[in-house]
N, C-alpha and C. Protein backbone atom coordinates (compact mmCIF):
# COMPACT_ATOMS: atom_id res chain seq x y z
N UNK A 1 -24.18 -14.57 8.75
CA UNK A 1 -24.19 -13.12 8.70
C UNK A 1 -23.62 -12.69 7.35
N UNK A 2 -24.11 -11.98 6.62
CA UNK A 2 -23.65 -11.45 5.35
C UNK A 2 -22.26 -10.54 5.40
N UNK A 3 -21.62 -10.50 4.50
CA UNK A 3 -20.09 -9.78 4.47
C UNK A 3 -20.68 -8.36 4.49
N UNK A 4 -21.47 -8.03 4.17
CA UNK A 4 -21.55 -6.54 3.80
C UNK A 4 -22.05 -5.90 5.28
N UNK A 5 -22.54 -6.51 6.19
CA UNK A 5 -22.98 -5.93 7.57
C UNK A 5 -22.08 -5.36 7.88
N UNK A 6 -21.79 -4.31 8.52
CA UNK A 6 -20.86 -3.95 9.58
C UNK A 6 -20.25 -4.33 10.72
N UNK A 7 -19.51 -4.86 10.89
CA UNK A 7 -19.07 -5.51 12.23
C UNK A 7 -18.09 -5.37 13.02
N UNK A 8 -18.17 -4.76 14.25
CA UNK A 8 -17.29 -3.70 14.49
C UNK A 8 -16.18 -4.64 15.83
N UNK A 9 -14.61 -4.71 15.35
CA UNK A 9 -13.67 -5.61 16.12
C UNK A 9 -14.04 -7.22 15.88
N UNK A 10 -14.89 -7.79 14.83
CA UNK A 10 -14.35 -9.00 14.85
C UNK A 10 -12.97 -9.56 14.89
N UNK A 11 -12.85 -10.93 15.42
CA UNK A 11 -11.20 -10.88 15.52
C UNK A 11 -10.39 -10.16 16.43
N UNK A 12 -11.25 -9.10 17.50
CA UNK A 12 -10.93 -8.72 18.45
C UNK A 12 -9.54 -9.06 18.43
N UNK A 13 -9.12 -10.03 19.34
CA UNK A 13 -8.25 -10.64 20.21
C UNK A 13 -6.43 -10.99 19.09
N UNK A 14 -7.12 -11.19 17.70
CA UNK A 14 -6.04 -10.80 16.56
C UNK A 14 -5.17 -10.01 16.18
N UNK A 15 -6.47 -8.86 16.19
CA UNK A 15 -6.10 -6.98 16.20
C UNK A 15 -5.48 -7.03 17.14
N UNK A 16 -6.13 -7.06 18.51
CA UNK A 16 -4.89 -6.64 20.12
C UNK A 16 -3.34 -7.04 19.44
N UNK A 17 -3.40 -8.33 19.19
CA UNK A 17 -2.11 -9.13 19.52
C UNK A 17 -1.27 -8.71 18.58
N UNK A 18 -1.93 -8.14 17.61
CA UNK A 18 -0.69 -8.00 15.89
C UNK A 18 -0.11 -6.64 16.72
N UNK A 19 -1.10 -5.57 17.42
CA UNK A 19 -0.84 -4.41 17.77
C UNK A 19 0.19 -4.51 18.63
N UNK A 20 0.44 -5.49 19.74
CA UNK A 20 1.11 -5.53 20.61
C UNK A 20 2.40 -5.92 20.27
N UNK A 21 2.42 -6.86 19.37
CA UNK A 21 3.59 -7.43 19.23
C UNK A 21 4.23 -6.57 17.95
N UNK A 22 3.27 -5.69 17.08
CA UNK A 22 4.86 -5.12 16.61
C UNK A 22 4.24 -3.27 16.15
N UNK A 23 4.13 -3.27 17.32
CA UNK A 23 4.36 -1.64 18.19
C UNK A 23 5.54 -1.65 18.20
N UNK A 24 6.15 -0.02 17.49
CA UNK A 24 7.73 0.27 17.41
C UNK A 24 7.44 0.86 19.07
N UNK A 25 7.49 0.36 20.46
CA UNK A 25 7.29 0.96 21.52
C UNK A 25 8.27 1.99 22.06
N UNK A 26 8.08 3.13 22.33
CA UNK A 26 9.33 3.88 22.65
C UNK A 26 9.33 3.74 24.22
N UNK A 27 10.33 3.91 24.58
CA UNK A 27 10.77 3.87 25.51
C UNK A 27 10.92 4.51 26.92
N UNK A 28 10.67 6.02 26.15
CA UNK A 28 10.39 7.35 27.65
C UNK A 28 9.11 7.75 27.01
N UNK A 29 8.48 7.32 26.21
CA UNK A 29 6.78 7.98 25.94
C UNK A 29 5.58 7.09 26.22
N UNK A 30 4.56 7.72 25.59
CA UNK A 30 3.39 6.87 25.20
C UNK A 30 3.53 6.67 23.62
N UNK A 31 3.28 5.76 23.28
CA UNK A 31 2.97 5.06 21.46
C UNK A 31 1.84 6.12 21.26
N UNK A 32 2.81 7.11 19.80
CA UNK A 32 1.36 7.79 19.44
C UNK A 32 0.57 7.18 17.75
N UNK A 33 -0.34 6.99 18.49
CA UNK A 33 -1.56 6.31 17.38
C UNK A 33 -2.37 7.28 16.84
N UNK A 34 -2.63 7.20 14.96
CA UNK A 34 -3.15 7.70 14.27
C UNK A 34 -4.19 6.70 14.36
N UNK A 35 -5.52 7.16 14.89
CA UNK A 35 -6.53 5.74 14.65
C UNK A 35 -7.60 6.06 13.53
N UNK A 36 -7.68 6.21 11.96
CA UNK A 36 -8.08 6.67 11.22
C UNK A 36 -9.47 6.50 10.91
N UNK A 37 -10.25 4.61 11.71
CA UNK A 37 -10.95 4.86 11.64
C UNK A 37 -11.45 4.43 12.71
N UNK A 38 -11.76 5.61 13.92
CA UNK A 38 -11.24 5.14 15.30
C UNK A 38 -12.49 4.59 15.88
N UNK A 39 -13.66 4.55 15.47
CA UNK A 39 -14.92 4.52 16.42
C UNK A 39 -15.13 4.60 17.58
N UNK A 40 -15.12 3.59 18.71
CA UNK A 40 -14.91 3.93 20.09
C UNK A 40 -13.66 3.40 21.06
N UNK A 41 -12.90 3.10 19.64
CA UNK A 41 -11.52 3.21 20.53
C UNK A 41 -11.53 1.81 21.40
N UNK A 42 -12.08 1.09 20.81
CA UNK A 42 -11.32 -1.08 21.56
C UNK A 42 -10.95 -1.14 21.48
N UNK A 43 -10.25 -1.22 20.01
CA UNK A 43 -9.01 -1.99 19.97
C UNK A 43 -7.86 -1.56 20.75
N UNK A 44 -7.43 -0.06 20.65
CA UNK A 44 -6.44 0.36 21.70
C UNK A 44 -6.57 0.97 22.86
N UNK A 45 -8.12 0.36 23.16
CA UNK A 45 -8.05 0.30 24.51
C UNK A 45 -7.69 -0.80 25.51
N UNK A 46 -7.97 -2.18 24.34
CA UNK A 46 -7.10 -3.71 24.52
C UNK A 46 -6.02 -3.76 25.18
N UNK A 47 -5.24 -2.92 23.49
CA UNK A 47 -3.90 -2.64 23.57
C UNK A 47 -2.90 -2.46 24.63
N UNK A 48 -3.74 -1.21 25.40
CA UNK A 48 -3.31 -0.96 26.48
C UNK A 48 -3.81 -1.85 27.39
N UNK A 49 -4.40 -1.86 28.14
CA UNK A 49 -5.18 -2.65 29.09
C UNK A 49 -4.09 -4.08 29.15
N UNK A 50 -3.84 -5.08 28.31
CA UNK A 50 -3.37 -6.06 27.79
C UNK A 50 -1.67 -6.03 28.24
N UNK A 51 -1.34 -4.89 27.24
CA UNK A 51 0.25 -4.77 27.04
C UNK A 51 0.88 -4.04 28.62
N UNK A 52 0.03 -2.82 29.40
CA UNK A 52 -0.07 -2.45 30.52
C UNK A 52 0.88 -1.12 29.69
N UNK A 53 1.13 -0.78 28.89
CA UNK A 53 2.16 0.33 28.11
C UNK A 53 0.85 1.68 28.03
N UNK A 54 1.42 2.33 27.84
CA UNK A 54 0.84 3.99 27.21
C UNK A 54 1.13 4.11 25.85
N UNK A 55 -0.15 4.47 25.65
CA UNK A 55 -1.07 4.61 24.11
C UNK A 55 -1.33 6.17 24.62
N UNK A 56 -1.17 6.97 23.15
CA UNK A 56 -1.82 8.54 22.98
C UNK A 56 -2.55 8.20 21.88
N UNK A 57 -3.68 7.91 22.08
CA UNK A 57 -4.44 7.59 20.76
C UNK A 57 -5.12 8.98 19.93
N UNK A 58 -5.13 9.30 18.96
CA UNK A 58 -5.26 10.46 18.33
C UNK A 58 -6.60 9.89 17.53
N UNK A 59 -8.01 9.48 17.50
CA UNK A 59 -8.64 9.18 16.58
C UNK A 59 -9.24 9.73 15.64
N UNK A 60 -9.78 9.60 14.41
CA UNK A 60 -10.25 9.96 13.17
C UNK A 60 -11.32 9.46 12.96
N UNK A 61 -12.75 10.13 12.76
CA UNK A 61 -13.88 9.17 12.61
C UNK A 61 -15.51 10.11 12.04
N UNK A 62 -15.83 9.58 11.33
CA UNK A 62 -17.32 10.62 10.66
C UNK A 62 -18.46 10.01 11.03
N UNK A 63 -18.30 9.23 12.36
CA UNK A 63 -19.35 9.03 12.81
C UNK A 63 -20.21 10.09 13.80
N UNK A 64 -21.49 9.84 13.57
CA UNK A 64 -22.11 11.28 14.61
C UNK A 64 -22.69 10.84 16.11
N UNK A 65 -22.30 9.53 16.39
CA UNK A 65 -22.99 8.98 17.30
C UNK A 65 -21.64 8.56 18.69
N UNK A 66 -20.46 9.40 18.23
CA UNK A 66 -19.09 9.36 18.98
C UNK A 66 -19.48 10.03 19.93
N UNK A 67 -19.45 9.95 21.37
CA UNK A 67 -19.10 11.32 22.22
C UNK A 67 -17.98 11.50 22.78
N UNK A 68 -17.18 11.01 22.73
CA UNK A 68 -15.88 11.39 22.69
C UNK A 68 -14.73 11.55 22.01
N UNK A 69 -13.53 12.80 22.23
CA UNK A 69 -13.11 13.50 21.60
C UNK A 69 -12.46 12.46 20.40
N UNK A 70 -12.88 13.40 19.27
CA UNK A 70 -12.30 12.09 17.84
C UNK A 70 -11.99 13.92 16.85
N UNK A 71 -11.11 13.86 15.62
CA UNK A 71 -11.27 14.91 14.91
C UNK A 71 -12.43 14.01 13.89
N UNK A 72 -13.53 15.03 13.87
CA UNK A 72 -14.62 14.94 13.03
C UNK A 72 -14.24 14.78 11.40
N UNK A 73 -14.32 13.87 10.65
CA UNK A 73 -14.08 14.12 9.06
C UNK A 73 -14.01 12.66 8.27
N UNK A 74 -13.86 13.22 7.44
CA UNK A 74 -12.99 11.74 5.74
C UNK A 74 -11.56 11.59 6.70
N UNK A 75 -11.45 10.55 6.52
CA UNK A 75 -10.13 10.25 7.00
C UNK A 75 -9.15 10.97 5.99
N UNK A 76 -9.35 10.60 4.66
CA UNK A 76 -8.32 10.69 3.49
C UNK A 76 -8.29 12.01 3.77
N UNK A 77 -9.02 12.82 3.59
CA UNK A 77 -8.49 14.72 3.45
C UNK A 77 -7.40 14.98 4.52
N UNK A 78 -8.32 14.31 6.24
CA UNK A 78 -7.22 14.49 7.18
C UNK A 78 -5.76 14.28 7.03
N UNK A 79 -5.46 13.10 6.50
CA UNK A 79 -4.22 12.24 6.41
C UNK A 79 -3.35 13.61 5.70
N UNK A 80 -3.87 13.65 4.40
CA UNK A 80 -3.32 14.60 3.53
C UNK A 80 -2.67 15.80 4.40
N UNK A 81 -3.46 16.34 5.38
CA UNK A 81 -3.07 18.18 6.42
C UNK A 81 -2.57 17.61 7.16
N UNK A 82 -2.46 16.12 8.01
CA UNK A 82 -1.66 16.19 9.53
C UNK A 82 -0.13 15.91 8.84
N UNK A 83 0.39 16.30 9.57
CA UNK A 83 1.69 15.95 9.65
C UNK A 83 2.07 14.88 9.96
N UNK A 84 2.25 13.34 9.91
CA UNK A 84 1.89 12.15 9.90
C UNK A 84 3.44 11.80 10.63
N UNK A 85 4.02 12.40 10.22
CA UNK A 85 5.80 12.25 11.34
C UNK A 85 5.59 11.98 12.85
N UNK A 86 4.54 12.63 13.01
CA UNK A 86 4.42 12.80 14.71
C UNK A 86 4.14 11.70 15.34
N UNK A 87 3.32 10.86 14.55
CA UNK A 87 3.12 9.62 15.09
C UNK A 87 3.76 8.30 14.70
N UNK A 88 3.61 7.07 15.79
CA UNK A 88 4.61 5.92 15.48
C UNK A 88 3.97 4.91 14.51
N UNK A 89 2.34 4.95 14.70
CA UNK A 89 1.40 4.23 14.22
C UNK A 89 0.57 4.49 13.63
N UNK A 90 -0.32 4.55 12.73
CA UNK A 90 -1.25 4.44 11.68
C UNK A 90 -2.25 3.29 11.35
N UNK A 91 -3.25 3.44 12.35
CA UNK A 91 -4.29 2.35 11.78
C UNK A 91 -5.33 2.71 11.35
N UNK A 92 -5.49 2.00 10.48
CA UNK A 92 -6.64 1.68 9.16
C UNK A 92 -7.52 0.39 8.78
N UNK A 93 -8.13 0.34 10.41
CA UNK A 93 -8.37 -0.29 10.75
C UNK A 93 -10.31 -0.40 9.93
N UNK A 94 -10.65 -0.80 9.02
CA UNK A 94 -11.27 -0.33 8.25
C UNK A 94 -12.50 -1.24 7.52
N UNK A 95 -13.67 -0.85 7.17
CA UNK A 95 -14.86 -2.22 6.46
C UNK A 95 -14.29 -2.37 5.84
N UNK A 96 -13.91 -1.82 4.79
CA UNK A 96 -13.67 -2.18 3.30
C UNK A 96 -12.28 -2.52 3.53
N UNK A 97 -11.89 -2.05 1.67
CA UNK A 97 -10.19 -1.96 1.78
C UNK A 97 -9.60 -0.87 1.56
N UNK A 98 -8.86 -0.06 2.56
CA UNK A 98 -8.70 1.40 2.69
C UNK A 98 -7.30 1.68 1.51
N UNK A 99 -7.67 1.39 0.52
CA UNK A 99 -6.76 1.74 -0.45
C UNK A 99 -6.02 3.31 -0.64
N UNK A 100 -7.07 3.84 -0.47
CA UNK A 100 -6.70 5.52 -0.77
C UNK A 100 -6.03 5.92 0.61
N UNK A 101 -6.19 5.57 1.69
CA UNK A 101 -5.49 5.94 2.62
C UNK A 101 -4.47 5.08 2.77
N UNK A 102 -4.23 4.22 2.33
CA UNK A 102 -2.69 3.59 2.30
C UNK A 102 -2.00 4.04 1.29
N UNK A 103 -2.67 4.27 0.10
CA UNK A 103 -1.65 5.54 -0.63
C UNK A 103 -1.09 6.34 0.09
N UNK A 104 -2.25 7.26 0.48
CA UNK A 104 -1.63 8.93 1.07
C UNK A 104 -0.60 8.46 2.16
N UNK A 105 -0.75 7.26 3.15
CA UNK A 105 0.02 7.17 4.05
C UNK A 105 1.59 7.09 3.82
N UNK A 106 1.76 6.03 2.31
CA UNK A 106 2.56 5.48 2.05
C UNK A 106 3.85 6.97 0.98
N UNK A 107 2.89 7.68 0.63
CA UNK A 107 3.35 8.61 0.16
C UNK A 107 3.40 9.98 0.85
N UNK A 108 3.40 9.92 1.98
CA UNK A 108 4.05 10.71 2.77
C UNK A 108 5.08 10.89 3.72
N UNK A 109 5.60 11.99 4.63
CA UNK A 109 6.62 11.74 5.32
C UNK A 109 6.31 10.94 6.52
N UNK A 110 5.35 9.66 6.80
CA UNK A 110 5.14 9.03 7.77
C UNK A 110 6.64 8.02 7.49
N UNK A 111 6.70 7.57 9.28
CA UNK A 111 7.90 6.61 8.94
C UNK A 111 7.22 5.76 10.50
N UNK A 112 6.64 4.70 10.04
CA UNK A 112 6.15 3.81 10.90
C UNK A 112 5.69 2.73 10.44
N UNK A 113 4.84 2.37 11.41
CA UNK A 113 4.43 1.09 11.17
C UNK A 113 2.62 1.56 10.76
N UNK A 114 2.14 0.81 9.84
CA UNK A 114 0.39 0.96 9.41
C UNK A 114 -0.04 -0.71 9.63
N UNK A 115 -0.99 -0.38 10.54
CA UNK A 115 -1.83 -1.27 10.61
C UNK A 115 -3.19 -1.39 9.62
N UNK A 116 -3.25 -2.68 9.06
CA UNK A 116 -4.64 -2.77 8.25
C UNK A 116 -5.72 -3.76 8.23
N UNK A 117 -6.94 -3.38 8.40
CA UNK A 117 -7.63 -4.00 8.31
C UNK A 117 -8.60 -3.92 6.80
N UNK A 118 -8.36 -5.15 6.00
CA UNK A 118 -8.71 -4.67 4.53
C UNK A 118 -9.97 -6.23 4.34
N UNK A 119 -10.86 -5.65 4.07
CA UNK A 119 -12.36 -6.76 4.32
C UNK A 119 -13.24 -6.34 2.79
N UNK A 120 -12.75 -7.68 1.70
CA UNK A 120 -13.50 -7.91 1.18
C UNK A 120 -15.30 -8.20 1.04
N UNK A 121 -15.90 -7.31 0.16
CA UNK A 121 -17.32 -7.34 0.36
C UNK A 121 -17.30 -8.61 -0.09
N UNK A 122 -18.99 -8.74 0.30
CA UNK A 122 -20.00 -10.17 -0.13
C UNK A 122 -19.37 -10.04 -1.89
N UNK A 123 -19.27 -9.07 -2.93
CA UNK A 123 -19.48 -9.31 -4.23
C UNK A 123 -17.88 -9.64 -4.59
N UNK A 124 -17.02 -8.81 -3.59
CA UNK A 124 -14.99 -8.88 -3.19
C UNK A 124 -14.74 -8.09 -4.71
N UNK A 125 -15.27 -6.77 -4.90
CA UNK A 125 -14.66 -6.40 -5.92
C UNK A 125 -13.53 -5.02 -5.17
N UNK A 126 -12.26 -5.33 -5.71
CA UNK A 126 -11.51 -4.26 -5.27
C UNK A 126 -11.57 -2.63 -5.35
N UNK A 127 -10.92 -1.71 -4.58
CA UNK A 127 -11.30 -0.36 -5.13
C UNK A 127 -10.94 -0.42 -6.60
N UNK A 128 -11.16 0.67 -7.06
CA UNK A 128 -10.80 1.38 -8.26
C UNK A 128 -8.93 1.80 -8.41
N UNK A 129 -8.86 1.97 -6.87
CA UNK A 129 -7.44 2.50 -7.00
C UNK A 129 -6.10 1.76 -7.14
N UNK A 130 -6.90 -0.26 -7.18
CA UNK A 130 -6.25 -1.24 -7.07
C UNK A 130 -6.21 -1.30 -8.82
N UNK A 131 -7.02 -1.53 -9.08
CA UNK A 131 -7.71 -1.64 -10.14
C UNK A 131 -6.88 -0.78 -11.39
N UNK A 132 -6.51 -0.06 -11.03
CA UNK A 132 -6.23 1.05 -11.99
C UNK A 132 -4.49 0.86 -11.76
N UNK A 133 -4.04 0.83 -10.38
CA UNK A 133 -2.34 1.03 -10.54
C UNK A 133 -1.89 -0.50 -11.11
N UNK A 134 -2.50 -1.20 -11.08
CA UNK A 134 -2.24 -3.18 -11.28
C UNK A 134 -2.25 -3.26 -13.12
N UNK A 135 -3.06 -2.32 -13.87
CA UNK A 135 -3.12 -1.98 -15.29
C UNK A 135 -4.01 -3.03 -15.68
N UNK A 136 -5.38 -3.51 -15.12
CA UNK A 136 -6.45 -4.26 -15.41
C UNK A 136 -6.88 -3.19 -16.50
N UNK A 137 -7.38 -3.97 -17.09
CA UNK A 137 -8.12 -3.57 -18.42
C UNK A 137 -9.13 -2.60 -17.88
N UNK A 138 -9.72 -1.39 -18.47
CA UNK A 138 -10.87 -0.63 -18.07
C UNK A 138 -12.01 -1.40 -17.63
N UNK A 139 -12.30 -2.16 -19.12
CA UNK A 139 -13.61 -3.30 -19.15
C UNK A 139 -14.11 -4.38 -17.57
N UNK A 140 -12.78 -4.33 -17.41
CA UNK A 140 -13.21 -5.33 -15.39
C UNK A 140 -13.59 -4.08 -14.10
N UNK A 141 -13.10 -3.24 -14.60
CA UNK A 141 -13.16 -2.17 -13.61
C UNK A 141 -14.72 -1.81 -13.94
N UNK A 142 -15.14 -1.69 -14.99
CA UNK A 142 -17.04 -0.87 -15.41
C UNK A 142 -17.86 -1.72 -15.42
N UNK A 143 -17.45 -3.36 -15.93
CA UNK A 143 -18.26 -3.96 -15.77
C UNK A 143 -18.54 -5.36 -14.78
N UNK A 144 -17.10 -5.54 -14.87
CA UNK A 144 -17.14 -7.17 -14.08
C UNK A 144 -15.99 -6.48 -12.89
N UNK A 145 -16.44 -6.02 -12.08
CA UNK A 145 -15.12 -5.53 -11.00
C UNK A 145 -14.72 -6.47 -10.04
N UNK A 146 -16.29 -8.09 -9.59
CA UNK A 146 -15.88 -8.77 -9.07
C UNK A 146 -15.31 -9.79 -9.83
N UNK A 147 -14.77 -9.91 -10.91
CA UNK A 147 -14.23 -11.32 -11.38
C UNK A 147 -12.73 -11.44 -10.94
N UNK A 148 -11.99 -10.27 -10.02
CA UNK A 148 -11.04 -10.61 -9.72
C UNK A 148 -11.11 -10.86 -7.72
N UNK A 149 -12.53 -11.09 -7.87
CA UNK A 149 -12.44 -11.46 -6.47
C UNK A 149 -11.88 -12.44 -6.15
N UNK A 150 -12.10 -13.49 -6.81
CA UNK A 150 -11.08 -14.45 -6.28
C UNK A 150 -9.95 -14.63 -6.16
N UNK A 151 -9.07 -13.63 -6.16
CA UNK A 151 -7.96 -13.59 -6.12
C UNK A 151 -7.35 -12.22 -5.02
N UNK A 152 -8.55 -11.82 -4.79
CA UNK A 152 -8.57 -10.09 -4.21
C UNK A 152 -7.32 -10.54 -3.34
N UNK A 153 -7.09 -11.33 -2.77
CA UNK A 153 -5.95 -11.19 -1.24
C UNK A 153 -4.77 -11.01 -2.36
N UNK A 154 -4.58 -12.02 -3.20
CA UNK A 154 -3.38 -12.05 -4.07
C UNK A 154 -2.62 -10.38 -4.39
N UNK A 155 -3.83 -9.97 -4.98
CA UNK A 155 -4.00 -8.59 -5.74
C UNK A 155 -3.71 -7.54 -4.78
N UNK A 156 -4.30 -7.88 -3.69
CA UNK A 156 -3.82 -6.59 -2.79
C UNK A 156 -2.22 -7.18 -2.23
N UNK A 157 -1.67 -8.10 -2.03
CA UNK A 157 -0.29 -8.12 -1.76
C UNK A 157 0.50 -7.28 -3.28
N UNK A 158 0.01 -7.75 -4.29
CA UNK A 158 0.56 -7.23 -5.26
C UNK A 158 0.33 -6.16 -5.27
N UNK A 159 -0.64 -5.39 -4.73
CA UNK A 159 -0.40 -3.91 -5.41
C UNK A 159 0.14 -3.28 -3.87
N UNK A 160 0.34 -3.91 -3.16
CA UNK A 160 1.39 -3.33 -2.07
C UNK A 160 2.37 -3.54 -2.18
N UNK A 161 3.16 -4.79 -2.79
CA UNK A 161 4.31 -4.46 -3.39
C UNK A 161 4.66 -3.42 -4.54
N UNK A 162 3.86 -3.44 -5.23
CA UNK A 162 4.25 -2.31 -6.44
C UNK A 162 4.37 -0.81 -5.53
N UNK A 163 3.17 -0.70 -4.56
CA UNK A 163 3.56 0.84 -3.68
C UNK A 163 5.21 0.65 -3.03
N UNK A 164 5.41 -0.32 -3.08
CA UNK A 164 6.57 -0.54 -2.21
C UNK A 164 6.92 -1.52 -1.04
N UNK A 165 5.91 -1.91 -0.67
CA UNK A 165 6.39 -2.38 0.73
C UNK A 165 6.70 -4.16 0.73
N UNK A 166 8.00 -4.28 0.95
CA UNK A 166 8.61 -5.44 0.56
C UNK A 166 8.24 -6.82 1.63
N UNK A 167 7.72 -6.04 2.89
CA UNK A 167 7.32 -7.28 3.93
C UNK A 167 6.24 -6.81 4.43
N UNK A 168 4.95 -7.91 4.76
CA UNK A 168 3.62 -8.01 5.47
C UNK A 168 3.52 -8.95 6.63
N UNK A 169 3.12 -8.53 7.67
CA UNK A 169 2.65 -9.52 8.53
C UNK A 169 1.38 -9.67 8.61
N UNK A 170 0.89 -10.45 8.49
CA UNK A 170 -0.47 -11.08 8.65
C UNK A 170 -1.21 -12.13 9.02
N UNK A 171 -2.90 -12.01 9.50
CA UNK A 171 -3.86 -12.87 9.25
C UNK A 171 -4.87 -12.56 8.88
N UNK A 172 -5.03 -13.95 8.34
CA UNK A 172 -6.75 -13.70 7.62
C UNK A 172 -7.54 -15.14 7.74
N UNK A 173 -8.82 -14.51 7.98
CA UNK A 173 -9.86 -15.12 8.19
C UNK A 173 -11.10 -15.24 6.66
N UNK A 174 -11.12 -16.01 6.05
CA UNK A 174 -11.91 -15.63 5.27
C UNK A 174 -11.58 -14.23 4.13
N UNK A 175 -12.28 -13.70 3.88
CA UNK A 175 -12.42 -12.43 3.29
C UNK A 175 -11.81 -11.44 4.25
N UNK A 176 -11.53 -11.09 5.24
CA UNK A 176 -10.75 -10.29 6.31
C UNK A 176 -9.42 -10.33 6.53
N UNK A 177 -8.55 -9.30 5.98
CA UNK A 177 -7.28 -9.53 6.25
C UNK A 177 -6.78 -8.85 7.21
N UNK A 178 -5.80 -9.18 8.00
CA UNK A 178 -5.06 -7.87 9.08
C UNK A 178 -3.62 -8.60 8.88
N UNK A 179 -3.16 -6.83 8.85
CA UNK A 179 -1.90 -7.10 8.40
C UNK A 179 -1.22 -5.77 8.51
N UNK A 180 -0.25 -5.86 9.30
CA UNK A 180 1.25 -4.70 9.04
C UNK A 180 2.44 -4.45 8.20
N UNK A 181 2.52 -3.52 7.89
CA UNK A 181 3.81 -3.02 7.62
C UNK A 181 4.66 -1.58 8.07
N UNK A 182 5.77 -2.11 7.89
CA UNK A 182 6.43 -0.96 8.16
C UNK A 182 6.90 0.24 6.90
N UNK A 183 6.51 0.94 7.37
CA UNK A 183 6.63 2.24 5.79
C UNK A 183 8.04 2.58 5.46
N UNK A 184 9.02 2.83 6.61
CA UNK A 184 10.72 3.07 6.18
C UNK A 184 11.34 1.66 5.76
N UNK A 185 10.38 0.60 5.69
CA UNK A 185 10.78 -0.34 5.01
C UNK A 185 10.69 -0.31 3.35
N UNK A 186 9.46 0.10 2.81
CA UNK A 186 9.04 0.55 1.55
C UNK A 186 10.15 1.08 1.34
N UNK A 187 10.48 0.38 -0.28
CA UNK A 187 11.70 0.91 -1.40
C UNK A 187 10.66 1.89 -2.41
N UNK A 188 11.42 2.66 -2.56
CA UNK A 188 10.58 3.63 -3.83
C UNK A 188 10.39 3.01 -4.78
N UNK A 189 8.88 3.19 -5.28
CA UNK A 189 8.48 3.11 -6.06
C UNK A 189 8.90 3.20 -7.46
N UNK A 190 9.05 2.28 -8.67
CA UNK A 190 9.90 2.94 -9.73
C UNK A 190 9.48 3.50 -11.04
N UNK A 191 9.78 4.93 -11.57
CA UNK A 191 8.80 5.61 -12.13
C UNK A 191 8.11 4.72 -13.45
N UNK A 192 6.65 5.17 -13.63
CA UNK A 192 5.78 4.12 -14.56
C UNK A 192 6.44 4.72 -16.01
């Protein structure tokens, strides 16, 4: 199967388990989940089902083929207007590599845990937004954007440390990474 297909919960059973095991779970509520790119809602419906806990799943999704309740949009604009405090969790759960929304996440008043799912294409060239804070030369970014594919996993730990965040949990399969962190863990950033 080619990298570039869409494939929606491979690794199923990965996702559940990273979710389960490091859910900040509260104690007199339900876990409220930002699901950013929520489609029809498996994975934390696993979650629950699995863990037997309460999930308020809040999803995010621009698909038109949802029928149930999701806020319609770009994830990134959303992120930017919600108030991101309210919730414990943040997944970004995502094809590609949701770079721009781990910015906005990371630079806001969220204080949780973000889940990620970051999936190198068939060609594994990184966003632009990797690309640009890491201080790669223009020239790899316009013309050769995959020559740092081979290294893309490297590169994205590194440019999550430079946002800040000093610990990852993870797995990866191939080109597919999943992986958490916690955001009140992130040390500030230090000015460029």
């Amino acid at each position: 199967m080619p990298a570039t297909k869409k494939t929606d919960n491979h690794h199923l059973a990965d996702k559940v388990m990273m979710r389960i095991k490091n859910s900040p779970w509260p104690n007199n509520r339900p876990l409220k989940v930002l699901d950013c790119f929520g489609g029809k809602g498996a994975v934390w419906s696993s979650v629950k089902k699995i863990s037997g806990k309460s999930v308020e799943r809040t999803p995010i999704d621009k698909r038109i083929d949802l029928m149930q309740f999701h806020i319609h949009g770009d994830n990134s604009r959303i992120l930017t207007e919600l108030d991101l405090s309210d919730y414990d969790v943040i997944d970004l759960d995502a094809y590609g590599i949701p770079a721009d929304q781990i910015d906005i996440v990371i630079n806001s008043n969220f204080n949780g845990v973000v889940f990620v799912t970051a999936i190198q294409t068939i060609h594994g060239a990184l966003p632009h937004k990797i690309i640009d804070d890491l201080k790669f030369p223009e020239s790899i970014k316009e013309s050769a954007p995959s020559l740092v594919a081979r290294r893309g996993w490297d590169y994205l730990k590194e440019w999550l440390f430079f946002m800040g965040v000093k610990k990852i949990i993870h797995r990866s399969k191939n080109r597919k990474h999943y992986f958490c962190f916690t955001v009140n863990d992130a040390a500030a950033r230090e000015a460029d």
